[in-house]
C-alpha atoms as a PDB file:
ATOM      1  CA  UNK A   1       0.000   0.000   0.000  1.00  0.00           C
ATOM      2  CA  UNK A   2       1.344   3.568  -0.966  1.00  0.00           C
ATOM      3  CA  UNK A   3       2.862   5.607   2.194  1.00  0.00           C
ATOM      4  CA  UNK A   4       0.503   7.972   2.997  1.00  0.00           C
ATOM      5  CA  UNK A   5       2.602   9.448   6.291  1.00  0.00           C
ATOM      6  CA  UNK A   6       3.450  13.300   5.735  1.00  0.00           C
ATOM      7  CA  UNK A   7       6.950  13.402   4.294  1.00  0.00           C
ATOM      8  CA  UNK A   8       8.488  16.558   4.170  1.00  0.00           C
ATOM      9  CA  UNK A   9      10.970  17.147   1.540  1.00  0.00           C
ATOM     10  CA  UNK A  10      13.393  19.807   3.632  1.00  0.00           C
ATOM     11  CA  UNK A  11      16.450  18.297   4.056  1.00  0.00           C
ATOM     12  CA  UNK A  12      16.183  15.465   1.808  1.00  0.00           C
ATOM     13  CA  UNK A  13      17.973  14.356  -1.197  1.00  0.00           C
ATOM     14  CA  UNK A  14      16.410  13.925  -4.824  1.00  0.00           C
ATOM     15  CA  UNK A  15      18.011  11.916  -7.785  1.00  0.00           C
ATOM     16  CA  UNK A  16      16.169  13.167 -11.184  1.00  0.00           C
ATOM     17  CA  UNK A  17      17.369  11.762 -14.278  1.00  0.00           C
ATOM     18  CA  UNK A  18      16.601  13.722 -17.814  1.00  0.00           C
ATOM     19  CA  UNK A  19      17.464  17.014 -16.096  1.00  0.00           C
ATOM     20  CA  UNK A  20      19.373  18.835 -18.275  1.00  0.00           C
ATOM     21  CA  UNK A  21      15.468  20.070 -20.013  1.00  0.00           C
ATOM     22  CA  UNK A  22      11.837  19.815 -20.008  1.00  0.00           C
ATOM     23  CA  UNK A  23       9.862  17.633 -17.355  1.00  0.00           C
ATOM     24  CA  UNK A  24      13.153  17.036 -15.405  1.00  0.00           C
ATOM     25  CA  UNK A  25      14.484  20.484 -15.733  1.00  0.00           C
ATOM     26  CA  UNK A  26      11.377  21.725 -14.038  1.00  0.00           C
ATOM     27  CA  UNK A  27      11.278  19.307 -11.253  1.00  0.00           C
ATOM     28  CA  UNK A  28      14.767  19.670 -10.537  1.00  0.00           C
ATOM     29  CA  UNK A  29      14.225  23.634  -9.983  1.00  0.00           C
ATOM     30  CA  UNK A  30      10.671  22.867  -7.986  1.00  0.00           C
ATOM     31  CA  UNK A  31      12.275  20.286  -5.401  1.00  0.00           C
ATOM     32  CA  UNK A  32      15.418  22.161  -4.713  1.00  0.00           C
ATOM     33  CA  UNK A  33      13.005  25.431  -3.874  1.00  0.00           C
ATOM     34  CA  UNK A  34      11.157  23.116  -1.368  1.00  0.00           C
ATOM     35  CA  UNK A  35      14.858  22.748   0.570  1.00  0.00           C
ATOM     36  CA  UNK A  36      16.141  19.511  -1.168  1.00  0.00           C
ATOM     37  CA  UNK A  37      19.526  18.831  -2.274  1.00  0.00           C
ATOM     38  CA  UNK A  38      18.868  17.295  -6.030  1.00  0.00           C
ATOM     39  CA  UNK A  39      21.232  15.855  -7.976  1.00  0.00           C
ATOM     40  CA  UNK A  40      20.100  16.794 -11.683  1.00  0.00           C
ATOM     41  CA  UNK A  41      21.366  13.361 -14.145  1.00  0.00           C
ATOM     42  CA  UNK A  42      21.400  13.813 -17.717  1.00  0.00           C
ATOM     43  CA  UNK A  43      23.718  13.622 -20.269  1.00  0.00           C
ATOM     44  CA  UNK A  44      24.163  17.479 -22.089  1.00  0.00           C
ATOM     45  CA  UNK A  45      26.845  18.890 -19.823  1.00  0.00           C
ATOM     46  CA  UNK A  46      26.287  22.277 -20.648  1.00  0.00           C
ATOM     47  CA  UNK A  47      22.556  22.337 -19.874  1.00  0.00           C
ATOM     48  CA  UNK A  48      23.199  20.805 -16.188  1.00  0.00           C
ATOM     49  CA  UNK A  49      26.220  23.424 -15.146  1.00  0.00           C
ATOM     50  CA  UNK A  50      23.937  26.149 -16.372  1.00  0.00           C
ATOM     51  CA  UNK A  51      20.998  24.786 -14.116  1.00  0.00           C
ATOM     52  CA  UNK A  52      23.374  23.887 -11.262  1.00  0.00           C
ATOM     53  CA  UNK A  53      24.615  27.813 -11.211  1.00  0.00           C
ATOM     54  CA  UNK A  54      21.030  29.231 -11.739  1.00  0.00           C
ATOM     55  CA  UNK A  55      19.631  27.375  -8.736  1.00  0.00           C
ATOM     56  CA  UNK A  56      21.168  26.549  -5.791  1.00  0.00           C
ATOM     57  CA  UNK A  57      20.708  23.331  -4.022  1.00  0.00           C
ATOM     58  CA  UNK A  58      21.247  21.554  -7.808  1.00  0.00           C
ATOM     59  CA  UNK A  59      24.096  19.674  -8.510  1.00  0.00           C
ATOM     60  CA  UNK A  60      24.954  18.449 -11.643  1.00  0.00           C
ATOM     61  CA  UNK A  61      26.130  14.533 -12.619  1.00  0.00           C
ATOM     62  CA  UNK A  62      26.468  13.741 -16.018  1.00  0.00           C
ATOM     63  CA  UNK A  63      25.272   9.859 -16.946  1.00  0.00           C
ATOM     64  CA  UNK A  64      24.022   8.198 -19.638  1.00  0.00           C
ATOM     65  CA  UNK A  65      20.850   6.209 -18.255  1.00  0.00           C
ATOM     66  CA  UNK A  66      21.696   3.211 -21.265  1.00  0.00           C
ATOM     67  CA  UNK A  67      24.954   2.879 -19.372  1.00  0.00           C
ATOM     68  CA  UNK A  68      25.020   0.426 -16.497  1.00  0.00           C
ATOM     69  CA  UNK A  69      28.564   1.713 -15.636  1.00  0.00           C
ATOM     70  CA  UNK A  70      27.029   5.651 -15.897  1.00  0.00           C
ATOM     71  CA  UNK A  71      23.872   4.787 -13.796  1.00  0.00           C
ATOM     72  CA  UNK A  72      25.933   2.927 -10.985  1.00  0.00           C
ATOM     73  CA  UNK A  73      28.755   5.599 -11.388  1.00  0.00           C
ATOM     74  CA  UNK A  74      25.213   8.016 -10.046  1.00  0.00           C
ATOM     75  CA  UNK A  75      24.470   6.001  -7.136  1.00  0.00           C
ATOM     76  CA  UNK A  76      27.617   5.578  -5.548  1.00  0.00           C
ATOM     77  CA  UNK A  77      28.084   9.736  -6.149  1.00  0.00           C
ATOM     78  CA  UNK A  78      24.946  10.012  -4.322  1.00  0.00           C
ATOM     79  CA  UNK A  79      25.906   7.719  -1.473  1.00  0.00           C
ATOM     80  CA  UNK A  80      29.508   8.621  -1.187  1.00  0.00           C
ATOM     81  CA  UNK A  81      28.519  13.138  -0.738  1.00  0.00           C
ATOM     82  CA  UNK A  82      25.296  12.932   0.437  1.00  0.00           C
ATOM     83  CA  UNK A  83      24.874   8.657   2.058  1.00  0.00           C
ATOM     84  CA  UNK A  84      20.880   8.891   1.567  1.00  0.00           C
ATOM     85  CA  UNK A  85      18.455   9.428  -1.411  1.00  0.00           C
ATOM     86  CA  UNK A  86      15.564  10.013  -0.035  1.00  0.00           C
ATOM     87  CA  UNK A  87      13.582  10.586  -3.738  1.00  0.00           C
ATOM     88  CA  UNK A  88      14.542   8.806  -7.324  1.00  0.00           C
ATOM     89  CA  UNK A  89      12.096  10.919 -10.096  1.00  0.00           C
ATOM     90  CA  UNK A  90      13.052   8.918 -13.500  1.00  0.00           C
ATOM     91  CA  UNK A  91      12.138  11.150 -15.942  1.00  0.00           C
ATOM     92  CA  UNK A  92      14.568  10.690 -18.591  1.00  0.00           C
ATOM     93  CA  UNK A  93      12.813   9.790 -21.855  1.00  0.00           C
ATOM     94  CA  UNK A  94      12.410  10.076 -25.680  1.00  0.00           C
ATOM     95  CA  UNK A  95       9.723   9.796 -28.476  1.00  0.00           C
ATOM     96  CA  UNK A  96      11.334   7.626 -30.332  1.00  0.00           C
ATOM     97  CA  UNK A  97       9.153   7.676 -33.904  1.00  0.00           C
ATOM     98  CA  UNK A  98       6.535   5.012 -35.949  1.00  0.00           C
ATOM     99  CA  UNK A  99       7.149   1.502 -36.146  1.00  0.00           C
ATOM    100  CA  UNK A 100       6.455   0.751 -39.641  1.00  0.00           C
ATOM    101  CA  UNK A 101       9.302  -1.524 -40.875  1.00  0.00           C
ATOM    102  CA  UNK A 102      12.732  -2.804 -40.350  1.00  0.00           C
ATOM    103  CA  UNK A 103      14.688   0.607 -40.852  1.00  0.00           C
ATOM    104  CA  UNK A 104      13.168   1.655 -37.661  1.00  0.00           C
ATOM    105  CA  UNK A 105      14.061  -1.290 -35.649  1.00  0.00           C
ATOM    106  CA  UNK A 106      17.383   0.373 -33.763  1.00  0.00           C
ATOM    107  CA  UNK A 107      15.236   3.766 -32.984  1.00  0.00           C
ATOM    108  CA  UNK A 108      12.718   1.545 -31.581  1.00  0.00           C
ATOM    109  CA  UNK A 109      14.950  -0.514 -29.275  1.00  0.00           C
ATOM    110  CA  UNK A 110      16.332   2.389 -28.363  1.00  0.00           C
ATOM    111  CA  UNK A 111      13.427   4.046 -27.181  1.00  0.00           C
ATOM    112  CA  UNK A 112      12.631   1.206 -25.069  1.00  0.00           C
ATOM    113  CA  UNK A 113      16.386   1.099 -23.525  1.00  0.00           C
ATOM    114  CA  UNK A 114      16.058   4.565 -22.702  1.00  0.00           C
ATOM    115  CA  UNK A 115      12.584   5.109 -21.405  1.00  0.00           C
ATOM    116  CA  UNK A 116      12.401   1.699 -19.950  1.00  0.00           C
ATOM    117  CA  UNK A 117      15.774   0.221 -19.504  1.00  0.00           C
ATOM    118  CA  UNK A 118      17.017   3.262 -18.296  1.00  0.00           C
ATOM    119  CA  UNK A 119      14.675   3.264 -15.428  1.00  0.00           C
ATOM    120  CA  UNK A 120      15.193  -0.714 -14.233  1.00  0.00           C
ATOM    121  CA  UNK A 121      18.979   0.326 -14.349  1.00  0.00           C
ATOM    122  CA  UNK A 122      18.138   3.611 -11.996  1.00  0.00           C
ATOM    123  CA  UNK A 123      16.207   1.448  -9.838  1.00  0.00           C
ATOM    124  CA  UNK A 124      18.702  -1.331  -9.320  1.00  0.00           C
ATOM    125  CA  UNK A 125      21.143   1.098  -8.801  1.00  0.00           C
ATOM    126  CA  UNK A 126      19.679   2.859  -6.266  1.00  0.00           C
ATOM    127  CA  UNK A 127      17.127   0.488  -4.379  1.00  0.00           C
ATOM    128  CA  UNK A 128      19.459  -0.276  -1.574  1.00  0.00           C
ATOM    129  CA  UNK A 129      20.432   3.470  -0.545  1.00  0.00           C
ATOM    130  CA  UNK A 130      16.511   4.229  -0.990  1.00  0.00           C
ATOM    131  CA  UNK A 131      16.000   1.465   1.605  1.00  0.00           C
ATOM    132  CA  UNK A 132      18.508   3.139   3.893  1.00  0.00           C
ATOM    133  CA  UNK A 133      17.082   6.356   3.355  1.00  0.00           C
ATOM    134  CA  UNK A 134      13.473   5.611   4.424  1.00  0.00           C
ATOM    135  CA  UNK A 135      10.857   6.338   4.197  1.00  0.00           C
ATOM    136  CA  UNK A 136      11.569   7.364   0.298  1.00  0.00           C
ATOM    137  CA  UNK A 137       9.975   7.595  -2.943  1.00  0.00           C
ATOM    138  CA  UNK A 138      10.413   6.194  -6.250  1.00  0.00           C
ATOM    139  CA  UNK A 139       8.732   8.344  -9.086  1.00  0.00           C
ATOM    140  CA  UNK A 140       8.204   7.113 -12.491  1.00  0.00           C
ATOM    141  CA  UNK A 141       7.250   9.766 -15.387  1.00  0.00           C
ATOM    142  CA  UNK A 142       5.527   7.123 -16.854  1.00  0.00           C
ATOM    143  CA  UNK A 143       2.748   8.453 -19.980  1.00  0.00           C
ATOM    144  CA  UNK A 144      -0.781   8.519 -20.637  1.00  0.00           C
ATOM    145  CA  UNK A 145       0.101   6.412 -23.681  1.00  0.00           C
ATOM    146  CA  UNK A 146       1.421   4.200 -21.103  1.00  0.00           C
ATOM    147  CA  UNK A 147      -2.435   3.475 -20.161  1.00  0.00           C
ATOM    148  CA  UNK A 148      -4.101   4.422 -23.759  1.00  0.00           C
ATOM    149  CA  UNK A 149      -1.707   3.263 -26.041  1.00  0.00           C
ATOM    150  CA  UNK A 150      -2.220   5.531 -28.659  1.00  0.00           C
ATOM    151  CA  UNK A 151       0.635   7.145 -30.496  1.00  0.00           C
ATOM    152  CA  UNK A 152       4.512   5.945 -31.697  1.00  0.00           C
ATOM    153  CA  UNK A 153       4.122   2.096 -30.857  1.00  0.00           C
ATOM    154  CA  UNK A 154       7.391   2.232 -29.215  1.00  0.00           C
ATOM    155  CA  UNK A 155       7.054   5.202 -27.119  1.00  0.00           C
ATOM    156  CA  UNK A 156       3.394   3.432 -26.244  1.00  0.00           C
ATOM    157  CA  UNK A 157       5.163  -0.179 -25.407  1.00  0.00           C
ATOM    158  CA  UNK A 158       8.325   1.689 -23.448  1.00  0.00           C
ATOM    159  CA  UNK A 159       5.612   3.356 -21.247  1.00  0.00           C
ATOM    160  CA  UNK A 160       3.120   0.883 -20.993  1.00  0.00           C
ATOM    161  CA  UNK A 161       6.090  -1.187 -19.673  1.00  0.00           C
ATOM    162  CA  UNK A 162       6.890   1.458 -17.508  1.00  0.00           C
ATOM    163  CA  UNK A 163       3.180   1.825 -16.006  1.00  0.00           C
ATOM    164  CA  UNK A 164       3.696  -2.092 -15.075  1.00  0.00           C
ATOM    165  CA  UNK A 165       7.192  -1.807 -13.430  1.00  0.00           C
ATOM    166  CA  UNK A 166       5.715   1.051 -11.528  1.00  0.00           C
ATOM    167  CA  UNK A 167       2.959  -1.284 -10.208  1.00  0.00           C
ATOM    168  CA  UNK A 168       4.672  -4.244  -9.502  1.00  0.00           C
ATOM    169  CA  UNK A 169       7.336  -2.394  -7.163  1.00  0.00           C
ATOM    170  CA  UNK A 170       4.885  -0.406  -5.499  1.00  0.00           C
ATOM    171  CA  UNK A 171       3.661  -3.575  -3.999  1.00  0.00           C
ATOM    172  CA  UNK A 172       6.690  -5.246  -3.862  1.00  0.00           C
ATOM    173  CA  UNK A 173       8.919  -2.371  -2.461  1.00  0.00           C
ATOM    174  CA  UNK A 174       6.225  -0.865  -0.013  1.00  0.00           C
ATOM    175  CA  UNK A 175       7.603  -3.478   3.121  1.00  0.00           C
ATOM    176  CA  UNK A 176      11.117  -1.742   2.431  1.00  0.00           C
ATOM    177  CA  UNK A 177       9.593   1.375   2.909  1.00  0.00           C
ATOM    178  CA  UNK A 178      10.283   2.705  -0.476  1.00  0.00           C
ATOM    179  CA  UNK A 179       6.960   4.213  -2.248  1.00  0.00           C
ATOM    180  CA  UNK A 180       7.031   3.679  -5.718  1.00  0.00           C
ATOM    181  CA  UNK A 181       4.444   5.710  -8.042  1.00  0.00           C
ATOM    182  CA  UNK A 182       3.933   7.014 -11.008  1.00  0.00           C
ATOM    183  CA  UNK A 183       2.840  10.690 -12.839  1.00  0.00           C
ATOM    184  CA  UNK A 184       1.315  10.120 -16.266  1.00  0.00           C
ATOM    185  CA  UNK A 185       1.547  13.318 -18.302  1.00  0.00           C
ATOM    186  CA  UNK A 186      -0.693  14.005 -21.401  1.00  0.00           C
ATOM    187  CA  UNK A 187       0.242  16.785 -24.020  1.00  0.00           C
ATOM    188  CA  UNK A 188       3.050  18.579 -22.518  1.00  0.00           C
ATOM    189  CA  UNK A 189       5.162  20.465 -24.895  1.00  0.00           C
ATOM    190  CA  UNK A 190       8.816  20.550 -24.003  1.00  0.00           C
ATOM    191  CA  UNK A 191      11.737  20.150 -26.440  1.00  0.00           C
ATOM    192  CA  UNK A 192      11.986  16.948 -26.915  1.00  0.00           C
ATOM    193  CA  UNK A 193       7.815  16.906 -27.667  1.00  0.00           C
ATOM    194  CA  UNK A 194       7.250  19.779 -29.344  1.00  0.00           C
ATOM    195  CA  UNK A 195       3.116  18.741 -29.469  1.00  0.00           C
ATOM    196  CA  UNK A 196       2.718  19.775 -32.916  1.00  0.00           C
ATOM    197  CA  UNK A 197       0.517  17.535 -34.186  1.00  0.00           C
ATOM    198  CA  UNK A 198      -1.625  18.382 -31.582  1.00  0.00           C
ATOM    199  CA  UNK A 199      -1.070  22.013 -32.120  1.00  0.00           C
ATOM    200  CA  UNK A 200      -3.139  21.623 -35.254  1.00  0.00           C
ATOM    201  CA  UNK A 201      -5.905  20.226 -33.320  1.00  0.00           C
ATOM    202  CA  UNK A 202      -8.571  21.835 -30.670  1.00  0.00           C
ATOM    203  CA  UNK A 203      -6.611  19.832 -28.298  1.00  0.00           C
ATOM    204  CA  UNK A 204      -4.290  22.290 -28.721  1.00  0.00           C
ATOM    205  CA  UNK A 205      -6.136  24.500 -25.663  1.00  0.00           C
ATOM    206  CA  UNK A 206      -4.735  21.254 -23.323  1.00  0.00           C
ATOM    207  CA  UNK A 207      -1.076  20.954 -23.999  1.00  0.00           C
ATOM    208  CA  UNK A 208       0.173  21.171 -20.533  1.00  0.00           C
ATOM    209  CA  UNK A 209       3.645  22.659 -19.295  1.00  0.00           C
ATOM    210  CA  UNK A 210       6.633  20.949 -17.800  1.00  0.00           C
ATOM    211  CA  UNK A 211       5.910  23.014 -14.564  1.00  0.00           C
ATOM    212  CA  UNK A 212       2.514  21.483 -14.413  1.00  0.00           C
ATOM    213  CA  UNK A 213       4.383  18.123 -14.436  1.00  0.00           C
ATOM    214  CA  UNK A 214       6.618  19.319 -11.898  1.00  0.00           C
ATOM    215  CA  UNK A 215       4.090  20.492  -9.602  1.00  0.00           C
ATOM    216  CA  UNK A 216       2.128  16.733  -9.569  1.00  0.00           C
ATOM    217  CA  UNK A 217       5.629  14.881  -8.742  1.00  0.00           C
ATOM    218  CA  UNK A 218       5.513  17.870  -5.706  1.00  0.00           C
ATOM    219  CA  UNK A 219       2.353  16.611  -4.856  1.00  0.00           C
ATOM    220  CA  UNK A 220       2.763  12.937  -5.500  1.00  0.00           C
ATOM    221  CA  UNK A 221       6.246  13.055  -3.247  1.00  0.00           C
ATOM    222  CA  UNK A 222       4.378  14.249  -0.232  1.00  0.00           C
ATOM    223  CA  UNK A 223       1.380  12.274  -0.697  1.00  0.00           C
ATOM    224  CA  UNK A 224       2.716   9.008  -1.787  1.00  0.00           C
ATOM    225  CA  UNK A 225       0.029   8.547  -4.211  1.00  0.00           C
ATOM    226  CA  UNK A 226       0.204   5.405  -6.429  1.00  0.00           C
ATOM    227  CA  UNK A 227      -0.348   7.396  -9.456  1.00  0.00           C
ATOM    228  CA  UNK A 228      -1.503  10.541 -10.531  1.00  0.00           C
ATOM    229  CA  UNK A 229      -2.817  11.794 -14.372  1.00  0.00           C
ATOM    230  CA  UNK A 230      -1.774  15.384 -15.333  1.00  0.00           C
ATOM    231  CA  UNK A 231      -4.072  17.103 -16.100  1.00  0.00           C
ATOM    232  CA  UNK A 232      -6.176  15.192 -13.998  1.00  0.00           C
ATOM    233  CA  UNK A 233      -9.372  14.780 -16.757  1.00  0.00           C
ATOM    234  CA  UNK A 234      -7.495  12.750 -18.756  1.00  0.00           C
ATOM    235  CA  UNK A 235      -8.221   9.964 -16.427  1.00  0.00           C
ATOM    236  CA  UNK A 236     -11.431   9.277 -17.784  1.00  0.00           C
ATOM    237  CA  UNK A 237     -10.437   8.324 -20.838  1.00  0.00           C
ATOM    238  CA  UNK A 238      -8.509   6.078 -19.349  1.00  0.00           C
ATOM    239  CA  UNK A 239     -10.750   4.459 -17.222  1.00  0.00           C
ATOM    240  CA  UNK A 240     -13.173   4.132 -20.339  1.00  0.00           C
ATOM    241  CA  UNK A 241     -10.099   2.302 -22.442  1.00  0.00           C
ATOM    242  CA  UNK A 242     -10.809  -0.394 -19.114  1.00  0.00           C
ATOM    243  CA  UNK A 243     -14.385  -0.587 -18.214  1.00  0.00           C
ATOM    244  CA  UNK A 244     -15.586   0.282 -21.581  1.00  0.00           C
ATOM    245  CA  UNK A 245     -13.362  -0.995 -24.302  1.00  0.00           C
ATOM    246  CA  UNK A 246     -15.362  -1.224 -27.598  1.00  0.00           C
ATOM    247  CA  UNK A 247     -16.074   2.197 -27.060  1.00  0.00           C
ATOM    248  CA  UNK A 248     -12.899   3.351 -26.062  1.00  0.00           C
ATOM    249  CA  UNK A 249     -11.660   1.978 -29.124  1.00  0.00           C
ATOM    250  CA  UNK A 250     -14.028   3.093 -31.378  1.00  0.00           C
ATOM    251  CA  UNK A 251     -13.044   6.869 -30.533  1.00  0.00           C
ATOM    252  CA  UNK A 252      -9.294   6.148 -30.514  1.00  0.00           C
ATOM    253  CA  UNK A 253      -9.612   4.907 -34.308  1.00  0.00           C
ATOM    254  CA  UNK A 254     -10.635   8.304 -35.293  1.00  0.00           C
ATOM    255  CA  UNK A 255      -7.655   9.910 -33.216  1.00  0.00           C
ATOM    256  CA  UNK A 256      -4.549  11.374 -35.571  1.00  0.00           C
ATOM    257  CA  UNK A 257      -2.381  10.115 -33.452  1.00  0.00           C
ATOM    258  CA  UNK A 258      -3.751   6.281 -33.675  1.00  0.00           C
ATOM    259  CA  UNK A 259      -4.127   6.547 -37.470  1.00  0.00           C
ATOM    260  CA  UNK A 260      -0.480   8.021 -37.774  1.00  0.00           C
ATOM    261  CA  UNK A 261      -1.592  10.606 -40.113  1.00  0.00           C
ATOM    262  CA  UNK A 262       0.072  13.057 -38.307  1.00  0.00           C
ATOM    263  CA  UNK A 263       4.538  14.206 -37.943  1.00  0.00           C
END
């Protein structure tokens, strides 16, 4: 069952991978306002010492989340400075592109080593200095196409995969006293998702922000909430893709993003 005891982030220490921009950028600047230390992972050099000298309370770690060595290189930074991590945010992530034949087999696998492999790795790297640092979070930035899957069917399987780690630790973690959840984003725009097929669309007016994003893994830290959906409405749909599935799917045909009709 998730934590629900307060947990107040002063103090503590955050690991959040995919940093250097975007969701991770945004978090990275949100916890270290709230009085945590966060070590901001990515692998653009540039972007991080530019954070790390704009905010204080960031420090900056470069690491490759497809490296093992990288990602283990992280965790015994972490423990050898600071010896706790109190709060792991994987965030780092890609979009990958279609699946539609066998010259986009390597951009496929490696959306799926860096949105999902990436994350095991950060995990296993970090689950026994989590369980020394209790009571601590785990916080995936899973999708909404990780519940839907509608959209690039890599991205879709990386995050759907994702949504299922997530799950399976929360139960399996919760007697180490390590809360693992999950923050499912819809249309943010941010560099690496630029939203512009939806830009075309009237979903246009719901294209969230990275600092909305932020603000729910705030939230979802203190609360220890198994998952939340940002913004919160899209979790309708999702519960219609699982108590109502014809009809679910019947709407998704007609979406752009389902037909691939769309960059």
């Amino acid at each position: 069952m998730p934590d629900r005891r307060p947990w107040d982030p002063t103090g503590k220490v955050a690991v959040v991978t995919g940093a250097s921009s975007g969701i991770g950028e945004a978090t990275a600047r949100r916890l270290a306002r709230l009085g945590m230390t966060v070590v901001a992972a990515a692998r653009r050099e540039d972007r991080l010492a530019t954070l790390a000298a704009a905010q204080p309370g960031i420090v900056a770690h470069v690491a490759d989340v497809t490296s093992t060595a990288d990602v283990d290189g992280l965790a015994a930074r972490v423990r050898a400075e600071f010896g706790a991590c109190h709060a792991l945010i994987n965030n780092a992530g890609v979009p990958g592109r279609d699946l539609e034949g066998r010259d986009d087999l390597d951009e496929a696998l490696r959306t799926i080593e860096i949105n999902l492999n990436g994350t095991i790795r950060c995990m296993a790297a970090f689950a026994d200095l989590l369980e020394a640092s209790t009571p601590s979070r785990v916080l995936n930035v899973a999708s909404v196409a990780g519940k839907l899957g509608v959209g690039r069917e890599p991205y879709a399987a990386s995050k759907f995969g994702l949504v299922g780690l997530s799950e399976a630790a929360g139960f399996s973690w919760a007697h180490r006293g390590i809360t693992v959840s999950q923050v499912n984003p819809g249309f943010v725009e941010t560099e690496g998702f630029p939203q512009t097929h939806v830009k075309r669309t009237p979903a246009r007016r719901v294209i969230g922000t990275p600092e909305d994003v932020a603000r729910a893994i705030h939230r979802t830290l203190l609360d220890g909430a198994a998952e939340r959906t940002v913004p919160a409405w899209y979790r309708a749909i999702v519960v219609t893709r699982h108590v109502a599935a014809p009809l679910f799917r019947r709407g998704a045909s007609g979406f752009e993003r389902a037909r691939r009709t769309g960059p």
